[in-house]
Protein backbone atom coordinates (compact mmCIF):
# COMPACT_ATOMS: atom_id res chain seq x y z
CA UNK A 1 -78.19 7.46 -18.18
CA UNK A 2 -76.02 5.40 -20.20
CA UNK A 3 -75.26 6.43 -23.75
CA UNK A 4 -73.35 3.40 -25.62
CA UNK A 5 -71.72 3.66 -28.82
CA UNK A 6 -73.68 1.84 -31.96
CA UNK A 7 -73.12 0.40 -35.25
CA UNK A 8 -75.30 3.17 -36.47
CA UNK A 9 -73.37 5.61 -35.19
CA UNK A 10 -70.27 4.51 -36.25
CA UNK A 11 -71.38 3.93 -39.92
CA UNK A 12 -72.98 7.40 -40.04
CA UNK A 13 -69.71 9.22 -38.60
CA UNK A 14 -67.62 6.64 -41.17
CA UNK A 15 -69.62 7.22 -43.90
CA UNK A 16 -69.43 3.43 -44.64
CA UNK A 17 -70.65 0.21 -43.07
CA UNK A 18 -67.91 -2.06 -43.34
CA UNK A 19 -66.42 -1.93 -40.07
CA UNK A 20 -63.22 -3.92 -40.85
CA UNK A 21 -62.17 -1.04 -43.16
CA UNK A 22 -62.29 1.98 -40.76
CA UNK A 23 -59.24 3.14 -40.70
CA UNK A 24 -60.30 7.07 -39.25
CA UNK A 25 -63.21 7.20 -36.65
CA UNK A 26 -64.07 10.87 -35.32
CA UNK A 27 -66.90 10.48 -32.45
CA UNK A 28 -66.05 14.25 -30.74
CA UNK A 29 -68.78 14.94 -28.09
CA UNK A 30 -71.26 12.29 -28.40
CA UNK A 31 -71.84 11.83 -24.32
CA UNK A 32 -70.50 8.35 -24.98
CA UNK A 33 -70.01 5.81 -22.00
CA UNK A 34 -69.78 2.58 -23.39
CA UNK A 35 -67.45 1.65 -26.14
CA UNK A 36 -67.19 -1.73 -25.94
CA UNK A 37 -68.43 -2.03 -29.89
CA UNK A 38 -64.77 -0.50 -30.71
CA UNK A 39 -63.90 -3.99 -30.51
CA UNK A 40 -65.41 -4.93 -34.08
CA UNK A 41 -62.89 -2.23 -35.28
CA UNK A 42 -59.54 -4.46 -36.23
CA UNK A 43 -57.89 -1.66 -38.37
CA UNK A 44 -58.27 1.54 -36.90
CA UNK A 45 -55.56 4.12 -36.42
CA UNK A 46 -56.52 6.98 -35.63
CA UNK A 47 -59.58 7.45 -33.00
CA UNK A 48 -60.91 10.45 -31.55
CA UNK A 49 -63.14 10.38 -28.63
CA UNK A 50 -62.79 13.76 -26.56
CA UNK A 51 -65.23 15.59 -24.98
CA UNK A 52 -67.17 12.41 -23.91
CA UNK A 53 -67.80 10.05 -20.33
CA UNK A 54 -65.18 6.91 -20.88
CA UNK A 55 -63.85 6.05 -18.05
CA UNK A 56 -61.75 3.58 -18.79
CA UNK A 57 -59.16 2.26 -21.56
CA UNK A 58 -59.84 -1.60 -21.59
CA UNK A 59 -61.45 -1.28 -24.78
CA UNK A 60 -59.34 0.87 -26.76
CA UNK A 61 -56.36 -1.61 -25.76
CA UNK A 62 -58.25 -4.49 -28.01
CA UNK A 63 -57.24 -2.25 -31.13
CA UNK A 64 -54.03 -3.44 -31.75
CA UNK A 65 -53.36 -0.83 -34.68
CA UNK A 66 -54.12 2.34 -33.13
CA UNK A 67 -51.48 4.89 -33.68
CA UNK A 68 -53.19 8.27 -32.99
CA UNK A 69 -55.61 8.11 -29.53
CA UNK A 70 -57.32 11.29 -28.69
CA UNK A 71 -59.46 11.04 -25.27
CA UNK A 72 -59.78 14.76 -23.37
CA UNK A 73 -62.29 15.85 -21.35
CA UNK A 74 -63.41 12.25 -20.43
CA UNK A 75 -63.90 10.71 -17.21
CA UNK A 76 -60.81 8.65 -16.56
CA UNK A 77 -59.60 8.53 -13.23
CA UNK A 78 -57.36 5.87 -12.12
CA UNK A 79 -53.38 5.55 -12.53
CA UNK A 80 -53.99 2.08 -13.28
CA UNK A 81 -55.53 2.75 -16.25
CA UNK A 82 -52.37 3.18 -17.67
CA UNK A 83 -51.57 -0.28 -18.17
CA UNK A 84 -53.68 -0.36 -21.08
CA UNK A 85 -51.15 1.36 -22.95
CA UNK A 86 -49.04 -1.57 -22.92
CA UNK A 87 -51.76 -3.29 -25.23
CA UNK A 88 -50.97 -0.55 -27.72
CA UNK A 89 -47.74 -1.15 -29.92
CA UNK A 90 -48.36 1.33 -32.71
CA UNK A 91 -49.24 4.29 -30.61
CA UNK A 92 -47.54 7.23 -31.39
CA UNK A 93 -49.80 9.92 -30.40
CA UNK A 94 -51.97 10.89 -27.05
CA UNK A 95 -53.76 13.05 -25.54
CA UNK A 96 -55.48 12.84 -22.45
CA UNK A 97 -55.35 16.60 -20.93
CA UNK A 98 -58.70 17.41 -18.74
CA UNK A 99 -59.11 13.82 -17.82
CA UNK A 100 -59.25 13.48 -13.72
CA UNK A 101 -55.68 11.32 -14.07
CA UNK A 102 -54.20 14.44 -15.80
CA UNK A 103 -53.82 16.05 -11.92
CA UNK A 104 -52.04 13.33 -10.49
CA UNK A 105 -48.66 14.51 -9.71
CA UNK A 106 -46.98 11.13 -11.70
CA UNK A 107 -49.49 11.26 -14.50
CA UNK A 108 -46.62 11.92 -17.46
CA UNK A 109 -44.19 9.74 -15.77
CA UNK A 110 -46.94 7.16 -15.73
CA UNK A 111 -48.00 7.31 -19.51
CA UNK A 112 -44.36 7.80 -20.62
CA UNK A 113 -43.39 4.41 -19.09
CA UNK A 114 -46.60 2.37 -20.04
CA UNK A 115 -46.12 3.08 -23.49
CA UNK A 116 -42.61 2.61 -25.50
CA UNK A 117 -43.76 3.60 -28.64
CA UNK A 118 -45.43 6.86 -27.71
CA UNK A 119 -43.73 10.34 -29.40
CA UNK A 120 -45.92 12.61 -28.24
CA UNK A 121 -48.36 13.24 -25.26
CA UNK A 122 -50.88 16.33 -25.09
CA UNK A 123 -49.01 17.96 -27.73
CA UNK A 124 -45.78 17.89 -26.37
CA UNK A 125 -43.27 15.69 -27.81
CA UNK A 126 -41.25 13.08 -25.60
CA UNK A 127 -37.82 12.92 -25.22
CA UNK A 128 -35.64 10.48 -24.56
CA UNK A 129 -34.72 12.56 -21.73
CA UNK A 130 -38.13 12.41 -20.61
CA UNK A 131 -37.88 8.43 -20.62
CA UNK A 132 -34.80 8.63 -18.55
CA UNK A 133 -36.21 11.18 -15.72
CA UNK A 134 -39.75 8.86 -16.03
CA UNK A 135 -38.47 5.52 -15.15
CA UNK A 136 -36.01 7.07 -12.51
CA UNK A 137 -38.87 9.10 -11.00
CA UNK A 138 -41.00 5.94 -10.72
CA UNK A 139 -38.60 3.78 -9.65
CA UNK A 140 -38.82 5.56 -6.04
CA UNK A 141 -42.56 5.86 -6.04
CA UNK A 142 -45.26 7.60 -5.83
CA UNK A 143 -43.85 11.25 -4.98
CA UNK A 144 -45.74 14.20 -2.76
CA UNK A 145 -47.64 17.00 -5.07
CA UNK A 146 -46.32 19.95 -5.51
CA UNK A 147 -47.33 22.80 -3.19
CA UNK A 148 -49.78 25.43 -4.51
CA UNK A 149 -49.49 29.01 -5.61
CA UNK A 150 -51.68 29.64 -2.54
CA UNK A 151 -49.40 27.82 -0.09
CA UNK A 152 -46.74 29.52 -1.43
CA UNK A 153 -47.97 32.86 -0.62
CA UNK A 154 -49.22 31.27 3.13
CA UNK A 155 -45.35 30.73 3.29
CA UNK A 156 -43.38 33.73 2.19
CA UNK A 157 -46.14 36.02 4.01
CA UNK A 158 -44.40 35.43 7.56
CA UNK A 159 -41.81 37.05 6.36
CA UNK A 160 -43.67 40.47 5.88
CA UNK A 161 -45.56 40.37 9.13
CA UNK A 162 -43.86 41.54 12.46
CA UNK A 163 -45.50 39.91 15.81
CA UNK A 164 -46.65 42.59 17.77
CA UNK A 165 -46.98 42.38 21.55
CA UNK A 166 -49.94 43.54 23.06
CA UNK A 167 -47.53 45.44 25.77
CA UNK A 168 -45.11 46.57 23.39
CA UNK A 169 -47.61 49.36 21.33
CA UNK A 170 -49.85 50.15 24.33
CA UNK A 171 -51.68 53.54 24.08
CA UNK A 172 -49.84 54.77 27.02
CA UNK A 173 -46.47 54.55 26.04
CA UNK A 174 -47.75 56.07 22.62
CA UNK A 175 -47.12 53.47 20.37
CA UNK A 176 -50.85 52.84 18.95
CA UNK A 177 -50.01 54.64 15.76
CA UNK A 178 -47.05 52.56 15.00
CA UNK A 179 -48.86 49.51 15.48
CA UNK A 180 -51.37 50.79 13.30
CA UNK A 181 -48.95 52.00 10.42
CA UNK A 182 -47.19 48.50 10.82
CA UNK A 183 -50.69 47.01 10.29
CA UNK A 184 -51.13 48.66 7.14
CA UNK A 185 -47.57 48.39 5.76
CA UNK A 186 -48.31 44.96 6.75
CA UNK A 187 -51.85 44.21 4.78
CA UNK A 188 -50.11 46.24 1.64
CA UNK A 189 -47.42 43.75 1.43
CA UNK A 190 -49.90 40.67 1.65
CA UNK A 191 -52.03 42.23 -1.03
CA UNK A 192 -49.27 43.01 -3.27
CA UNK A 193 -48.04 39.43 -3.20
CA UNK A 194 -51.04 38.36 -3.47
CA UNK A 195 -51.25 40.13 -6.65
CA UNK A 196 -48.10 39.05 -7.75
CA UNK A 197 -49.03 35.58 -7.84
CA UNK A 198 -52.64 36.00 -9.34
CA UNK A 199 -51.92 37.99 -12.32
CA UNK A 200 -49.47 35.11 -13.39
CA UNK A 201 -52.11 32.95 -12.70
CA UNK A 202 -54.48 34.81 -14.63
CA UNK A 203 -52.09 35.03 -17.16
CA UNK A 204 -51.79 31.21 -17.47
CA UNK A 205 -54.91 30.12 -17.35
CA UNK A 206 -55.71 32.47 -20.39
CA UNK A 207 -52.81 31.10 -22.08
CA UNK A 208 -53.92 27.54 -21.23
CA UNK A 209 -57.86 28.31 -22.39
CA UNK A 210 -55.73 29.69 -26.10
CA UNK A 211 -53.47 26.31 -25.94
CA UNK A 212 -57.12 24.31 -25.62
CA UNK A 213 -58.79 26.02 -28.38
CA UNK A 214 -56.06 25.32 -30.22
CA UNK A 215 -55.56 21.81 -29.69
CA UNK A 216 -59.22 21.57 -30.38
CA UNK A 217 -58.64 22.97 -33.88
CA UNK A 218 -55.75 21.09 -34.45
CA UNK A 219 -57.73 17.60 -34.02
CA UNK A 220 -60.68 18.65 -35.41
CA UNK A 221 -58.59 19.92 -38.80
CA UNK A 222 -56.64 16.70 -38.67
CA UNK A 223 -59.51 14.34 -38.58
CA UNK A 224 -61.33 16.17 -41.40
CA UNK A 225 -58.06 15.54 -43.55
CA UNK A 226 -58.51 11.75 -42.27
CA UNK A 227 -61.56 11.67 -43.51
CA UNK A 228 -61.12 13.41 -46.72
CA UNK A 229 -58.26 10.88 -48.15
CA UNK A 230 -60.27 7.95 -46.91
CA UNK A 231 -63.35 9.38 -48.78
CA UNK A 232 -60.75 10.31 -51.75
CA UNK A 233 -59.44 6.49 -51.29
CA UNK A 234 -62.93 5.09 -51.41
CA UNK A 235 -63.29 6.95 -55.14
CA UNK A 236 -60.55 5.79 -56.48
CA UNK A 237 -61.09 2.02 -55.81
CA UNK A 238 -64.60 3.02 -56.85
CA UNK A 239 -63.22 4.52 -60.38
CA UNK A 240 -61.19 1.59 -60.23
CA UNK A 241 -63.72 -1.24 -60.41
CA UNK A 242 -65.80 0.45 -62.91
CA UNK A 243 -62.54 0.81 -65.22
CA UNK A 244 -61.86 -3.34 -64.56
CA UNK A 245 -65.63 -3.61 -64.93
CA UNK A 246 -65.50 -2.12 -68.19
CA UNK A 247 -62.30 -3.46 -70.34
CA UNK A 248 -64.52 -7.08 -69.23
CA UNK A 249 -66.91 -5.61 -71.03
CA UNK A 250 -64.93 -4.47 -73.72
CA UNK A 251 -63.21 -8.07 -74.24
CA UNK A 252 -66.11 -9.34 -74.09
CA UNK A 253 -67.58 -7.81 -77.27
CA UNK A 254 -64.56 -8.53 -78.99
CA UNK A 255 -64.84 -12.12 -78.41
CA UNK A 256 -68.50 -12.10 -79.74
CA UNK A 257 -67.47 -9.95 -82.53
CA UNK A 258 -64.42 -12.39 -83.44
CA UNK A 259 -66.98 -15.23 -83.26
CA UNK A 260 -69.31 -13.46 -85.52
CA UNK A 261 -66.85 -13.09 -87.89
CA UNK A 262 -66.03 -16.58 -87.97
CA UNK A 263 -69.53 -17.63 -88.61
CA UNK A 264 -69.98 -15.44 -91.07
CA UNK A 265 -66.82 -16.38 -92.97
CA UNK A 266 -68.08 -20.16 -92.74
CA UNK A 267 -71.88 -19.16 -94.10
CA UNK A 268 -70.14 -17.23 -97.18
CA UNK A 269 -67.82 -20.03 -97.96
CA UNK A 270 -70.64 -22.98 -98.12
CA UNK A 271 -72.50 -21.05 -100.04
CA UNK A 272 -70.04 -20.86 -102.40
CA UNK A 273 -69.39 -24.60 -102.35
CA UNK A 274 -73.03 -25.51 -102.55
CA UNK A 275 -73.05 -23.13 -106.06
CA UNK A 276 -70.10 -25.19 -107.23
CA UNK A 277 -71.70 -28.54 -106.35
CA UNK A 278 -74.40 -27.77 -109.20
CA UNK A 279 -71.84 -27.64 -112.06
CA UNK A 280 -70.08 -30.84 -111.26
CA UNK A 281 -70.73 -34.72 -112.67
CA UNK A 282 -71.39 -37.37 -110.80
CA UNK A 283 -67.38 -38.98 -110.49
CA UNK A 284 -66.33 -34.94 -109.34
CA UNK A 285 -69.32 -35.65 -106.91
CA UNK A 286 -68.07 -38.89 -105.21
CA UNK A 287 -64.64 -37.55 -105.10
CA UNK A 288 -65.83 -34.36 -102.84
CA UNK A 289 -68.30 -36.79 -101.15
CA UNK A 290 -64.94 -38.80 -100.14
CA UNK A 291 -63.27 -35.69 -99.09
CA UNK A 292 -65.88 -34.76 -97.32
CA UNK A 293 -66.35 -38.14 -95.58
CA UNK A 294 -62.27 -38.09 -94.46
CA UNK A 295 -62.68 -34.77 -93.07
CA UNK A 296 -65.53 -35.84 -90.92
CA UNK A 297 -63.34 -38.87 -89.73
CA UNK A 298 -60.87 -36.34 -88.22
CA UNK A 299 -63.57 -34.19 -86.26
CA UNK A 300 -64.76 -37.55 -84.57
CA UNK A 301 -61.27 -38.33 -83.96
């Protein structure tokens, strides 16, 4: 059943709901198989999406700022996915170990030449070394796999066994216990390096399950620090705001407190003049009425 990725989801795992600012996205083993929505996401850098079904890359590449791309244990398949990468000029980080493209025998050749700006893929950095080898091993094709630990051991075996004629050991020349001790010298040998290769097998895949874990830890530590200075980021533009939103305020009650002042001033001082207008005669009185009359000239001017 299909299980695409929401608005919802995204705001809850962002803690916010304005898309354009996600900058950190951590969506870690949801059972996602439809991304498509990632698309509404014009500023994100650093995406994690392992442990999900995605089987392809066509949406990721329409997030031009993406710098740190983690996608393991998803379903992609295909070598041509690859070509995404190309849409991706900021990447500097990938992993895609435990994907179905991670066994094909060109796979880091592959992602090493589709992206130019990558530094590191599944944890291990790239070199420019690794560039060099990448675009001469692609520039012959597609080459064979490797041979297994188990054809190995098909193939140095021969050399163990001795081919035993049925007329050479016959009971009656006495040679069935020979055949029989060469028989068991024979099987000891296969077993024993048979051994040889599984205990170094054993050995690897334990050290691969520790690597995992690891890597798990790693990106799961990492995005938590994402997310913790883009929370920290969000408070401090909060605090910031409410600091603006407060000297307003604070400028604004000066400027009512100025303009109180003013009226005040202008009250006391009529009040004065209106006490003074009592003890004058009548030619003081025209005089201030003509003073009076000039400076009302000037306002309406």
């Amino acid at each position: 059943m299909s299980k695409p990725l929401t608005q919802t989801l995204i705001a809850q795992k962002a803690k916010t709901e304005a898309l354009y600012s996600i900058k950190s996205l951590n969506l870690w083993g949801n059972d996602l198989d439809d991304i498509s929505i990632i698309e509404r996401l014009p500023n994100l850098e650093v995406l994690s999406l392992s442990v999900n079904r995605i089987t392809t890359l066509a949406d990721i590449a329409k997030c031009k700022n993406i710098k740190e791309l983690y996608l393991r244990k998803n379903n992609i398949s295909s070598i041509t996915e690859l070509q995404f990468l190309q849409h991706l000029p900021k990447l500097k980080v990938l992993w895609l170990q435990e994907n179905p493209i991670a066994d094909h025998p060109n796979y880091r050749d592959a992602v090493i030449c589709n992206s130019q700006t990558l530094e590191k893929l599944d944890d291990v950095v790239i070199s420019q070394q690794d560039r060099a080898n990448a675009q001469q091993q692609l520039q012959y094709g597609i080459s064979q796999s490797p041979p297994t630990k188990i054809q190995k051991v098909e193939e140095e075996m021969p050399q163990y066994v001795e081919v035993i004629k049925p007329n050479q050991y016959s009971p009656n020349n006495g040679g069935g216990r020979y055949s029989n001790q060469r028989e068991q010298q024979s099987n000891q040998q296969r077993q024993s390096l048979q051994q040889s290769y599984q205990q170094p097998q054993q050995q690897q895949q334990f050290y691969q399950q520790q690597q995992q874990q690891l890597q798990r830890e790693r990106e799961q530590q990492y995005l938590q620090q994402q997310q913790y200075q883009q929370q920290l980021q969000q408070q401090q533009q909060s605090q910031l705001f409410l600091q603006q939103q407060q000297q307003q305020q604070q400028i604004s009650r000066q400027v009512v407190k100025s303009d109180y002042a003013d009226e005040e001033r202008n009250s006391n001082i009529l009040c004065a003049i209106l006490s003074l207008l009592k003890e004058l005669d009548k030619a003081t009185l025209e005089a201030v009425q003509r003073e009076v009359y000039d400076k009302l000239q000037q306002y309406q001017e």
